[in-house]
C-alpha atoms as a PDB file:
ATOM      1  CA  UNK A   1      62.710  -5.047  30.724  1.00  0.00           C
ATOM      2  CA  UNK A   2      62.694  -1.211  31.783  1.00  0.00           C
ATOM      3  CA  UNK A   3      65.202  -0.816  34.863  1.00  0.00           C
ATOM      4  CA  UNK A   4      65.243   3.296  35.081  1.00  0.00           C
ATOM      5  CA  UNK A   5      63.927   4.733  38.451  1.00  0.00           C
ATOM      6  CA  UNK A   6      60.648   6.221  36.227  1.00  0.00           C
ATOM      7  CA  UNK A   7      60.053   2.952  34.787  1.00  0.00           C
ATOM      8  CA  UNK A   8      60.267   1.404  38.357  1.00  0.00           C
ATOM      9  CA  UNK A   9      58.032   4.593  39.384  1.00  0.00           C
ATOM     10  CA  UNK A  10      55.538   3.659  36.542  1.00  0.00           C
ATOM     11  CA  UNK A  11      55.151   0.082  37.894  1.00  0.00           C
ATOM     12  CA  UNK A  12      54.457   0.785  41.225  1.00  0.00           C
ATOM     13  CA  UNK A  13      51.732   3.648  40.273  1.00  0.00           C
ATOM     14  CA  UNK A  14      49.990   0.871  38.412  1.00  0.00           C
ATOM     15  CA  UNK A  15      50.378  -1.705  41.094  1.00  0.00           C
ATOM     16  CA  UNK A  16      48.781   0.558  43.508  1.00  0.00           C
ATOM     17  CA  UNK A  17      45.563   1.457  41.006  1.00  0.00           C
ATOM     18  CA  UNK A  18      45.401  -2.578  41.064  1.00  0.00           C
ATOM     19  CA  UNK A  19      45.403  -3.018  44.345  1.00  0.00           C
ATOM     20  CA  UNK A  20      42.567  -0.661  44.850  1.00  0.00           C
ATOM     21  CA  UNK A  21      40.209  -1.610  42.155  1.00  0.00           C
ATOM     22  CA  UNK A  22      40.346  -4.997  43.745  1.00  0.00           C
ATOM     23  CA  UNK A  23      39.548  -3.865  46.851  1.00  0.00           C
ATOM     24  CA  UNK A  24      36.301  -2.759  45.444  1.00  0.00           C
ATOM     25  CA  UNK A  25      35.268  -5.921  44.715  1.00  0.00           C
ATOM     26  CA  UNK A  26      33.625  -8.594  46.797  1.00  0.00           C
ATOM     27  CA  UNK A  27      35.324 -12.107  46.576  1.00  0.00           C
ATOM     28  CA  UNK A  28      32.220 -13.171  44.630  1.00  0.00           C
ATOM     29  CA  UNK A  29      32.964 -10.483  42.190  1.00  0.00           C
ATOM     30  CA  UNK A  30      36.702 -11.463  42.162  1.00  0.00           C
ATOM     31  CA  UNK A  31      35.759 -15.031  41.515  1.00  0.00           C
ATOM     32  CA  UNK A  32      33.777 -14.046  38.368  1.00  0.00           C
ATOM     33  CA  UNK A  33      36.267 -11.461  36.973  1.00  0.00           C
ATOM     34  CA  UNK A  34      38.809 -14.344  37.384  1.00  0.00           C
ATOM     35  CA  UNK A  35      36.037 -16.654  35.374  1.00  0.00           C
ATOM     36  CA  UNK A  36      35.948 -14.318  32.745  1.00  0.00           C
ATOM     37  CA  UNK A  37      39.807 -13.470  32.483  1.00  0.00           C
ATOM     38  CA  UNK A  38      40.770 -17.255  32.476  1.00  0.00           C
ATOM     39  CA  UNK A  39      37.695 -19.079  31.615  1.00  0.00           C
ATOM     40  CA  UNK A  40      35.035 -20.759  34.382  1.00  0.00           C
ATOM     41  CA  UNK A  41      37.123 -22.988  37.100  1.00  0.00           C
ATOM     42  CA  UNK A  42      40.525 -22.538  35.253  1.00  0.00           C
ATOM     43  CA  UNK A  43      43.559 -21.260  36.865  1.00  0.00           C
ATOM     44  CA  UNK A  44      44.314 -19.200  40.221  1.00  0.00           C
ATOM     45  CA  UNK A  45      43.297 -22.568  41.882  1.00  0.00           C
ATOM     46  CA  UNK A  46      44.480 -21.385  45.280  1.00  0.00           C
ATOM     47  CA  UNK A  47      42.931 -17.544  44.985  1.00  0.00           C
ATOM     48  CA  UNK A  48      39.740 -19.325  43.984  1.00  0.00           C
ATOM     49  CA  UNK A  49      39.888 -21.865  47.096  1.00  0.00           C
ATOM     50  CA  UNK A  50      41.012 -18.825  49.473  1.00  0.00           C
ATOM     51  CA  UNK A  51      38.146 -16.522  47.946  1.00  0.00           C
ATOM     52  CA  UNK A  52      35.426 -19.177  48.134  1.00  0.00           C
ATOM     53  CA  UNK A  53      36.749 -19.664  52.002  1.00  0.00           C
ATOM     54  CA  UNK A  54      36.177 -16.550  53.029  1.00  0.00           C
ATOM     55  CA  UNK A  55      33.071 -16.191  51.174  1.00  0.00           C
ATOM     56  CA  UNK A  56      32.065 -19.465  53.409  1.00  0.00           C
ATOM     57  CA  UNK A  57      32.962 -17.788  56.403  1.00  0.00           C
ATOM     58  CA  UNK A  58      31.270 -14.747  55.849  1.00  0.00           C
ATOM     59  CA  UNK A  59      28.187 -16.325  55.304  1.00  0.00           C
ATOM     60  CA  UNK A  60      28.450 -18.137  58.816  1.00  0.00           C
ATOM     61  CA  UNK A  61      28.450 -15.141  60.586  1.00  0.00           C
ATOM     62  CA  UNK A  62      30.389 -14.043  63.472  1.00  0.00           C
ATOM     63  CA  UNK A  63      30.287 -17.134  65.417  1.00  0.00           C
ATOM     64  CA  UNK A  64      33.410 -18.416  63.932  1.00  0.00           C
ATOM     65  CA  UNK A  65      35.104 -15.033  64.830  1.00  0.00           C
ATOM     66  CA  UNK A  66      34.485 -15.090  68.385  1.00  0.00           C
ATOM     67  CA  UNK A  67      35.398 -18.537  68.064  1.00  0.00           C
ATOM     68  CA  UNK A  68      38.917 -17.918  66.610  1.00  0.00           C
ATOM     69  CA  UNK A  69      40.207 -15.112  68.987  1.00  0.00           C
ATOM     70  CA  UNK A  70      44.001 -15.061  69.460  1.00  0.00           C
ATOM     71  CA  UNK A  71      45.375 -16.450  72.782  1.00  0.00           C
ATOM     72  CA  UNK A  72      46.590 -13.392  74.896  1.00  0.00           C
ATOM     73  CA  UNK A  73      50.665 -13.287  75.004  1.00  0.00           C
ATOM     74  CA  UNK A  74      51.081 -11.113  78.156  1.00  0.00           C
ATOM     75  CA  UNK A  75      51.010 -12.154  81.143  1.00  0.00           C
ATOM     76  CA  UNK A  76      49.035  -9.755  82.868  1.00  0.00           C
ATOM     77  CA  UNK A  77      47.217  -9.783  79.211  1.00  0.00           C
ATOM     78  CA  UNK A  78      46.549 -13.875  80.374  1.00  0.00           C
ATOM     79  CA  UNK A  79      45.836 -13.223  83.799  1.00  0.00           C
ATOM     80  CA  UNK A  80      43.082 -10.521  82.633  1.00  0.00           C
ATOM     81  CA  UNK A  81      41.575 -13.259  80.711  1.00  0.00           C
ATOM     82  CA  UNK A  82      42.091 -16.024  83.341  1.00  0.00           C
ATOM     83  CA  UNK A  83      39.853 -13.734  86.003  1.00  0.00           C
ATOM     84  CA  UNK A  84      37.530 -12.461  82.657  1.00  0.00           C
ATOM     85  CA  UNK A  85      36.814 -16.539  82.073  1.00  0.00           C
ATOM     86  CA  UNK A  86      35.968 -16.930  86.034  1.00  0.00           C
ATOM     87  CA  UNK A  87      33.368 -14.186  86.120  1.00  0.00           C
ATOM     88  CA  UNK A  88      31.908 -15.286  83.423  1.00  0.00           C
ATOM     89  CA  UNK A  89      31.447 -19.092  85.084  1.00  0.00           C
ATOM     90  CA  UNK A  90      30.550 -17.247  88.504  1.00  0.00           C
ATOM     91  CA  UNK A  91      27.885 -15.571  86.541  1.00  0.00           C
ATOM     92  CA  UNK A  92      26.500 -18.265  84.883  1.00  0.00           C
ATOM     93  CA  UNK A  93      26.645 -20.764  88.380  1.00  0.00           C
ATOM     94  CA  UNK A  94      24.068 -17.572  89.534  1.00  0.00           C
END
């Protein structure tokens, strides 16, 4: 294995034309390249089951997004949400 600071240079110049050619594919896309490369269902098991996941999820829509938002860690962050969640009952009670 190369060790020199060019060869190290070399790998990371190819890791980074990788990295974006695959993200100019769609999951479905990777999915099939990965069928081709290895053979239909074989290997990258858990890319496959991650891939097919978010393919699922996109094809839900946005419901499950609004769904998963991240509890707020502040606390004024908390109380803004706290008084957000009340208007919105006060609203709906209208």
């Amino acid at each position: 294995m190369r060790r020199g600071q060019q060869a190290r240079a070399d790998r990371r110049e190819r890791a980074k034309e990788l990295h974006d050619e695959r993200g100019k594919r769609t999951h479905q896309e990777q999915i099939e390249r990965l069928d081709k490369i290895l053979g239909a269902g074989v290997g990258a098991v858990k890319e496959r089951a991650r891939l097919t996941r978010l393919i699922e999820e996109a094809a839900q829509g946005s419901e499950k997004q609004q769904k998963k938002s991240k509890a707020p860690k502040t606390r004024s962050d908390r109380r803004k949400a706290k008084a957000k969640k009340y208007a919105e009952r006060a609203k709906q009670e209208n």
